[in-house]
N, C-alpha and C. Protein backbone atom coordinates (compact mmCIF):
# COMPACT_ATOMS: atom_id res chain seq x y z
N UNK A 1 1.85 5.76 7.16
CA UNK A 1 0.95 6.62 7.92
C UNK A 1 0.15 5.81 8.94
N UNK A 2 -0.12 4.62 8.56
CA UNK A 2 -1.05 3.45 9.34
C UNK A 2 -0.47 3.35 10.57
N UNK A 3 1.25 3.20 10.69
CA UNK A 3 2.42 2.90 11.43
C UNK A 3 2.00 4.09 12.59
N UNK A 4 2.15 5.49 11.93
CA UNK A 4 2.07 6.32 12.91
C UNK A 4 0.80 6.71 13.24
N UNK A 5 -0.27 6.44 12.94
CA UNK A 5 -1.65 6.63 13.39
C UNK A 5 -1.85 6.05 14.64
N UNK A 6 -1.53 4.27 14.76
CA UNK A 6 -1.81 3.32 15.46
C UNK A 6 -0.70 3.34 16.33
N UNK A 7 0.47 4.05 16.54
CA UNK A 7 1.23 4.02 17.02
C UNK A 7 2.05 2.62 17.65
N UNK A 8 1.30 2.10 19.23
CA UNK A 8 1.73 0.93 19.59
C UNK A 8 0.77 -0.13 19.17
N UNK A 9 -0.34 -0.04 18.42
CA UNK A 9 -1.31 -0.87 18.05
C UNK A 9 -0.86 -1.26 16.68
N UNK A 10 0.19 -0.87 16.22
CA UNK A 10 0.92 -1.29 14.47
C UNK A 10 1.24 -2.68 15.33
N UNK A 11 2.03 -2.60 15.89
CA UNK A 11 2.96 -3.84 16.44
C UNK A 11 1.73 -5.23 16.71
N UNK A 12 0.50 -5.30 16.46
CA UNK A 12 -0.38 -5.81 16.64
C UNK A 12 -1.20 -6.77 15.41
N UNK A 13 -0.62 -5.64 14.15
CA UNK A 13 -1.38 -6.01 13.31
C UNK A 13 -1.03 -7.52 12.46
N UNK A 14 0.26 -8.28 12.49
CA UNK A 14 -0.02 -9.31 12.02
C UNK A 14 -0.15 -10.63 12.77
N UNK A 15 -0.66 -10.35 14.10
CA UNK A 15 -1.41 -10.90 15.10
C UNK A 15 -2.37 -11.40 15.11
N UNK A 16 -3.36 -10.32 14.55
CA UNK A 16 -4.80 -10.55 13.97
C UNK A 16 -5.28 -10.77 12.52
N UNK A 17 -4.37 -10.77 12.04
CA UNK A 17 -4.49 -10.06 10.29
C UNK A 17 -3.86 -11.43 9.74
N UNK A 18 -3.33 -12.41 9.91
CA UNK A 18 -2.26 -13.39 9.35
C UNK A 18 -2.77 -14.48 10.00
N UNK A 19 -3.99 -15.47 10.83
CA UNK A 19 -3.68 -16.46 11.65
C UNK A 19 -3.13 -17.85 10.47
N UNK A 20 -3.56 -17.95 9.15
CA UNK A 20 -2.85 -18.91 8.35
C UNK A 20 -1.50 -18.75 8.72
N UNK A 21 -0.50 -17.48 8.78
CA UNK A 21 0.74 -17.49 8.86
C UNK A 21 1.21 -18.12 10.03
N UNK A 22 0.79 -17.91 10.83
CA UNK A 22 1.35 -18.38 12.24
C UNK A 22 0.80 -19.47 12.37
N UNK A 23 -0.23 -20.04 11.86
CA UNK A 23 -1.13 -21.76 12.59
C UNK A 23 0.26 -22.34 11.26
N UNK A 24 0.52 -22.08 9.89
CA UNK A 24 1.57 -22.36 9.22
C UNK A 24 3.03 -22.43 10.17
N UNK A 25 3.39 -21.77 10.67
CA UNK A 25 4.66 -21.36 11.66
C UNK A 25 4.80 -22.56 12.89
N UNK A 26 3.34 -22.77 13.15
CA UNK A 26 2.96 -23.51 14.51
C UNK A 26 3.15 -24.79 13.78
N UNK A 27 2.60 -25.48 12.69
CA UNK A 27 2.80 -26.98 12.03
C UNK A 27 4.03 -26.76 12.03
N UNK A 28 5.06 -25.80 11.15
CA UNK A 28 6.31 -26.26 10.52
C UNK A 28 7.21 -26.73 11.91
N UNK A 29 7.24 -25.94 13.16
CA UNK A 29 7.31 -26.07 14.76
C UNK A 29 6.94 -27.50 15.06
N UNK A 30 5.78 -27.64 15.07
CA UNK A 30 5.04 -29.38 15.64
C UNK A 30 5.77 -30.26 14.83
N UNK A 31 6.24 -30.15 13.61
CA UNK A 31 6.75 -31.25 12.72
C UNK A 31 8.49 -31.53 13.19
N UNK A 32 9.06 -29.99 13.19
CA UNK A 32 9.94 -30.35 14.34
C UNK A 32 10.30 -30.75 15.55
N UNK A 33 9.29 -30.63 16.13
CA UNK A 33 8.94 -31.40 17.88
C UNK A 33 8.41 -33.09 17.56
N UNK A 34 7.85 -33.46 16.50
CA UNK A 34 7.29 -34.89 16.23
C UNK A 34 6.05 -34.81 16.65
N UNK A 35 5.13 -33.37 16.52
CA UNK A 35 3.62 -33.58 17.15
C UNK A 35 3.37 -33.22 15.52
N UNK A 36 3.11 -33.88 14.57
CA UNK A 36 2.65 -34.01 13.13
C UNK A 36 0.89 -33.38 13.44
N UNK A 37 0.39 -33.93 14.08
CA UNK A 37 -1.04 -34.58 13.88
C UNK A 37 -1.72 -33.51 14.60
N UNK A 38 -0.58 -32.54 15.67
CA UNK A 38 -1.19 -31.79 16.82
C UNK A 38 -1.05 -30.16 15.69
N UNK A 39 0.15 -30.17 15.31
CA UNK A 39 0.01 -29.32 14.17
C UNK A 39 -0.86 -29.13 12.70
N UNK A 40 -1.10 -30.29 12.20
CA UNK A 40 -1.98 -30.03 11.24
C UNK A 40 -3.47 -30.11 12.17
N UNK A 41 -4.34 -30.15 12.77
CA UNK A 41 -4.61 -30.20 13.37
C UNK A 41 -5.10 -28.79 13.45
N UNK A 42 -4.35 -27.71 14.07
CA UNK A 42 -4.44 -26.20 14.25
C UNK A 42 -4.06 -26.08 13.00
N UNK A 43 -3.80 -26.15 12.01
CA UNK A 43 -3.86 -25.71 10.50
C UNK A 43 -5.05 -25.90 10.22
N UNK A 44 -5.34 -26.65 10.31
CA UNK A 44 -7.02 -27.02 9.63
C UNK A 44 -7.46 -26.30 10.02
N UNK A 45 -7.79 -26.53 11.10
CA UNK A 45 -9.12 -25.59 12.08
C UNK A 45 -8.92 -24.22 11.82
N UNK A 46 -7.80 -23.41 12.04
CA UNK A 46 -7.43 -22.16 11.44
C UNK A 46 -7.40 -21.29 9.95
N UNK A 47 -7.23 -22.62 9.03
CA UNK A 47 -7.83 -22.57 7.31
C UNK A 47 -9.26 -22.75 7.52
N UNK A 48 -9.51 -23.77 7.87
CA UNK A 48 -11.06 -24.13 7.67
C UNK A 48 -12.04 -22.67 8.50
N UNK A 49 -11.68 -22.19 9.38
CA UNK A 49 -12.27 -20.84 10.21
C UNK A 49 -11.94 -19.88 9.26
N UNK A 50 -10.86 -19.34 8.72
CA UNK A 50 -10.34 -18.40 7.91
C UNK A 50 -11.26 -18.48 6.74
N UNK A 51 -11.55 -19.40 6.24
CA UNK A 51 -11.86 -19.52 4.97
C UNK A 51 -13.71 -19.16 5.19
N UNK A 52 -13.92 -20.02 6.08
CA UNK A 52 -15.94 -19.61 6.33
C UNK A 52 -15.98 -18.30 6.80
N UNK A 53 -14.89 -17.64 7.45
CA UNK A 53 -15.39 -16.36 7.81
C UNK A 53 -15.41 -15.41 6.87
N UNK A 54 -14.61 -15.48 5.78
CA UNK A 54 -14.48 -14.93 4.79
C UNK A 54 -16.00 -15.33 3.75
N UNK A 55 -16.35 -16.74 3.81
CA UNK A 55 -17.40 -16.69 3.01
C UNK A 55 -18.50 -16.28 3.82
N UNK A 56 -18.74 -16.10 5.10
CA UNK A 56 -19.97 -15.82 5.35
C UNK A 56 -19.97 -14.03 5.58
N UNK A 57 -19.13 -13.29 5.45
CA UNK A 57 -19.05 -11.96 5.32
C UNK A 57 -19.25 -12.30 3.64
N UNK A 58 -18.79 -12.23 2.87
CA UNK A 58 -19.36 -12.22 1.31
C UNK A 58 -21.00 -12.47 1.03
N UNK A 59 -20.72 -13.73 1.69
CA UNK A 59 -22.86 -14.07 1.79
C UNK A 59 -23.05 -13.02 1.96
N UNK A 60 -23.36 -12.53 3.42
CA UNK A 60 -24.18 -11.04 4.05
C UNK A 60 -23.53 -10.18 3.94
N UNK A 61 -22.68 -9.74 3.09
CA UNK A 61 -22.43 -8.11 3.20
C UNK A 61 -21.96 -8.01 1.75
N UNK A 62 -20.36 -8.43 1.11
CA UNK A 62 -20.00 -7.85 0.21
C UNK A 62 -20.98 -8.15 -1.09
N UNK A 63 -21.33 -9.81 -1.07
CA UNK A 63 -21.91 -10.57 -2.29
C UNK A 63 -21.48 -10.39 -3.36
N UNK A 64 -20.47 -10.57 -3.17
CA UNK A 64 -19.62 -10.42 -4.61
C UNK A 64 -19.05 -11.81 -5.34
N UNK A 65 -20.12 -12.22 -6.38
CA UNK A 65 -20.19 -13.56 -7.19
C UNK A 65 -18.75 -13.69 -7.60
N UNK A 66 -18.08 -13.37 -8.04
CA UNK A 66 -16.69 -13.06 -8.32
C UNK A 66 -15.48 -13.35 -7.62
N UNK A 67 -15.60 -13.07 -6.02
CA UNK A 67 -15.05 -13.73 -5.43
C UNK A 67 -14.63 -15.30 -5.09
N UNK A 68 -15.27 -16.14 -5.22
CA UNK A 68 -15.43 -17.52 -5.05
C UNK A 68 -13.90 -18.15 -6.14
N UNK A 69 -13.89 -17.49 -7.21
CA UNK A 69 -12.65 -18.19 -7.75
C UNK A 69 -11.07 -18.11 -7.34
N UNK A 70 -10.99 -16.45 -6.37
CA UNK A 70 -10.04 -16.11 -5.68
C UNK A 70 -9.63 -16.80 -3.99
N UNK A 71 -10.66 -17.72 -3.71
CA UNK A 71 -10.74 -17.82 -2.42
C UNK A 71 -9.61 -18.30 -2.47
N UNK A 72 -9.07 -18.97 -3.16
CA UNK A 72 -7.53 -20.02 -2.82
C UNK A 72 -6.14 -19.40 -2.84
N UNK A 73 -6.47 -17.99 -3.06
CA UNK A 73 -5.45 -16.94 -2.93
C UNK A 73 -5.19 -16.37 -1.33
N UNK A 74 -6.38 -16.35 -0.31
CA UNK A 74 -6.23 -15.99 1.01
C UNK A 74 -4.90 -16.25 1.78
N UNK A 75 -4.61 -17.67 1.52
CA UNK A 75 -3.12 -17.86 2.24
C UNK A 75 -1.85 -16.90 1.62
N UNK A 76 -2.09 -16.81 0.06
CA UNK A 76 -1.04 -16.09 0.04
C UNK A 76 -0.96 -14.60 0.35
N UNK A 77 -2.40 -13.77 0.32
CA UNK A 77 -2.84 -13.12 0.93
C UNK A 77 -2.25 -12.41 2.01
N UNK A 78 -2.46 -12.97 2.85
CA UNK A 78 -1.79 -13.00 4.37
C UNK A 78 -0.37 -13.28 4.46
N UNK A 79 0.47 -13.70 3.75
CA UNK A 79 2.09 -13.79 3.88
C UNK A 79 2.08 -12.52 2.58
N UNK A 80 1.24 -11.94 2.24
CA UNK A 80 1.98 -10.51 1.62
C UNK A 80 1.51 -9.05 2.39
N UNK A 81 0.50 -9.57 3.46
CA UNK A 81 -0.22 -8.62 4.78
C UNK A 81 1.20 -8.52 5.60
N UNK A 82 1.75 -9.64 6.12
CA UNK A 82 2.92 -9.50 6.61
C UNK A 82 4.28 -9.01 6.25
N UNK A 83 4.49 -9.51 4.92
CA UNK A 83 5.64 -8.73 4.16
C UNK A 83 5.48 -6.85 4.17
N UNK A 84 4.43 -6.64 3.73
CA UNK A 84 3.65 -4.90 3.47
C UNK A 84 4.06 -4.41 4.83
N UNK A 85 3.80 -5.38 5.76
CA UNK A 85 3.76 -4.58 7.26
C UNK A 85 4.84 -4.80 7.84
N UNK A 86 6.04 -5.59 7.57
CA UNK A 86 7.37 -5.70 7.63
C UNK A 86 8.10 -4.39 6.62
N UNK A 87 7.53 -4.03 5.66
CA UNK A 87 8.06 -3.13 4.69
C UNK A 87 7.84 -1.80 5.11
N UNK A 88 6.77 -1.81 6.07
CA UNK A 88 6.23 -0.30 6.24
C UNK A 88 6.67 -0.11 7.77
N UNK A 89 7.23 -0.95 8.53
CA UNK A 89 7.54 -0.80 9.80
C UNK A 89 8.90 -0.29 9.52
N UNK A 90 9.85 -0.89 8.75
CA UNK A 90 11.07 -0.69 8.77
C UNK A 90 11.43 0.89 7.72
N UNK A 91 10.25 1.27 6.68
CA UNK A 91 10.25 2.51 5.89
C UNK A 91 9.38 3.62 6.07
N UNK A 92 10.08 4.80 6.57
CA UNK A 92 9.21 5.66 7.12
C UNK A 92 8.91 6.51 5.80
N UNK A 93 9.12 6.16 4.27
CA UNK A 93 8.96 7.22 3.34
C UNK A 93 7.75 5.87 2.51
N UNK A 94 7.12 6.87 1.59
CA UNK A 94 5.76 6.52 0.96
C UNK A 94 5.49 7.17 -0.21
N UNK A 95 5.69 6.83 -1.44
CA UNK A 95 5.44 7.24 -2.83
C UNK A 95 4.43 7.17 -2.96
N UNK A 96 3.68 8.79 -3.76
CA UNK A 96 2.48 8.88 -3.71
C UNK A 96 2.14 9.38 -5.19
N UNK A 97 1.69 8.86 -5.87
CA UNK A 97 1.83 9.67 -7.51
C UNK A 97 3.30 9.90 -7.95
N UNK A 98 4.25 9.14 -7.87
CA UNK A 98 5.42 9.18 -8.14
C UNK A 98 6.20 10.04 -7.15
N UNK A 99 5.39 11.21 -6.40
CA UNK A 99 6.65 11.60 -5.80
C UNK A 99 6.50 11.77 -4.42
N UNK A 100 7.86 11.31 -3.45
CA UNK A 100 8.33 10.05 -2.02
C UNK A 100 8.25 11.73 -1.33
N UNK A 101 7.18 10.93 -0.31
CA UNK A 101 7.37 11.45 0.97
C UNK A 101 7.60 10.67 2.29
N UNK A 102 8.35 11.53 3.39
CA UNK A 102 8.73 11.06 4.29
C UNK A 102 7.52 11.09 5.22
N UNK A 103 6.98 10.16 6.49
CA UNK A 103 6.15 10.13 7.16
C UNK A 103 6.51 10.30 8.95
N UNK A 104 6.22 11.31 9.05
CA UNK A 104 6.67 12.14 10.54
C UNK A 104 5.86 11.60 11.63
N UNK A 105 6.07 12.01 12.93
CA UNK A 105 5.61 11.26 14.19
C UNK A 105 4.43 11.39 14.34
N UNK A 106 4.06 12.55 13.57
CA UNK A 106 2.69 13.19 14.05
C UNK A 106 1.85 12.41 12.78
N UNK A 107 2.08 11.97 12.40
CA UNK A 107 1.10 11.16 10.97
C UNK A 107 0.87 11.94 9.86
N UNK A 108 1.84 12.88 10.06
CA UNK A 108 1.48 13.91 8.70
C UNK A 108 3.34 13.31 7.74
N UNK A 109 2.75 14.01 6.68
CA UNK A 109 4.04 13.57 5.76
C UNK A 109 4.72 14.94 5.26
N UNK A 110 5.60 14.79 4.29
CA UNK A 110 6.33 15.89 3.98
C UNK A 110 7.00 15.40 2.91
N UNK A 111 7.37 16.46 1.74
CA UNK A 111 7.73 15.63 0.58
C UNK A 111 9.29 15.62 0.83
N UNK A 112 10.15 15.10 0.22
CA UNK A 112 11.35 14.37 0.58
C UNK A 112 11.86 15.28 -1.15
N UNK A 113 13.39 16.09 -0.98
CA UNK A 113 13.55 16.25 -2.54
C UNK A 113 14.95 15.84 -2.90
């Protein structure tokens, strides 16, 4: 439904939503070119940003003490943001309480029998 809400703005979302995946994509790239140092480099800076922005939204908004032991889950996080949105680009049907509906242009669904 996300797919057809956002229409050409889906195609966007692991753009913004994933930068570990791609600053990851960009090292494994630099290590093949022989720029080692230029790639980790934008890994860091892109973990190390990822990771404070996440704690300083928890500080001021969620404060959820609880969080802090999960933080080391974020990377994998984001390579299952991408998989979900690889899964939902390519499947226009959506199980909802066990039973699959199909999801139409207009963002409405319809049950499938």
């Amino acid at each position: 439904t996300i797919q057809r809400y956002l229409g050409a703005g889906y195609l966007a979302i692991p753009f913004y939503s994933a930068p570990i995946v791609w600053a990851s994509l960009y090292f494994f790239l630099s290590l093949l070119g022989g720029r080692v140092a230029q790639g980790l480099a934008v890994l860091a800076f892109i973990v190390v940003f990822r990771l404070a922005s996440v704690v300083v939204v928890n500080l001021f908004f969620a404060k959820d003490r609880g969080m802090w032991r999960y933080l080391w889950l974020l990377p994998i996080l984001e390579i299952l943001t991408v998989a979900l949105w690889l899964e939902g680009y390519a499947n226009p049907y959506v199980v909802w309480r066990g039973k699959r509906y199909r999801v139409l242009a207009d963002a409405t669904v319809r049950p499938v029998r």
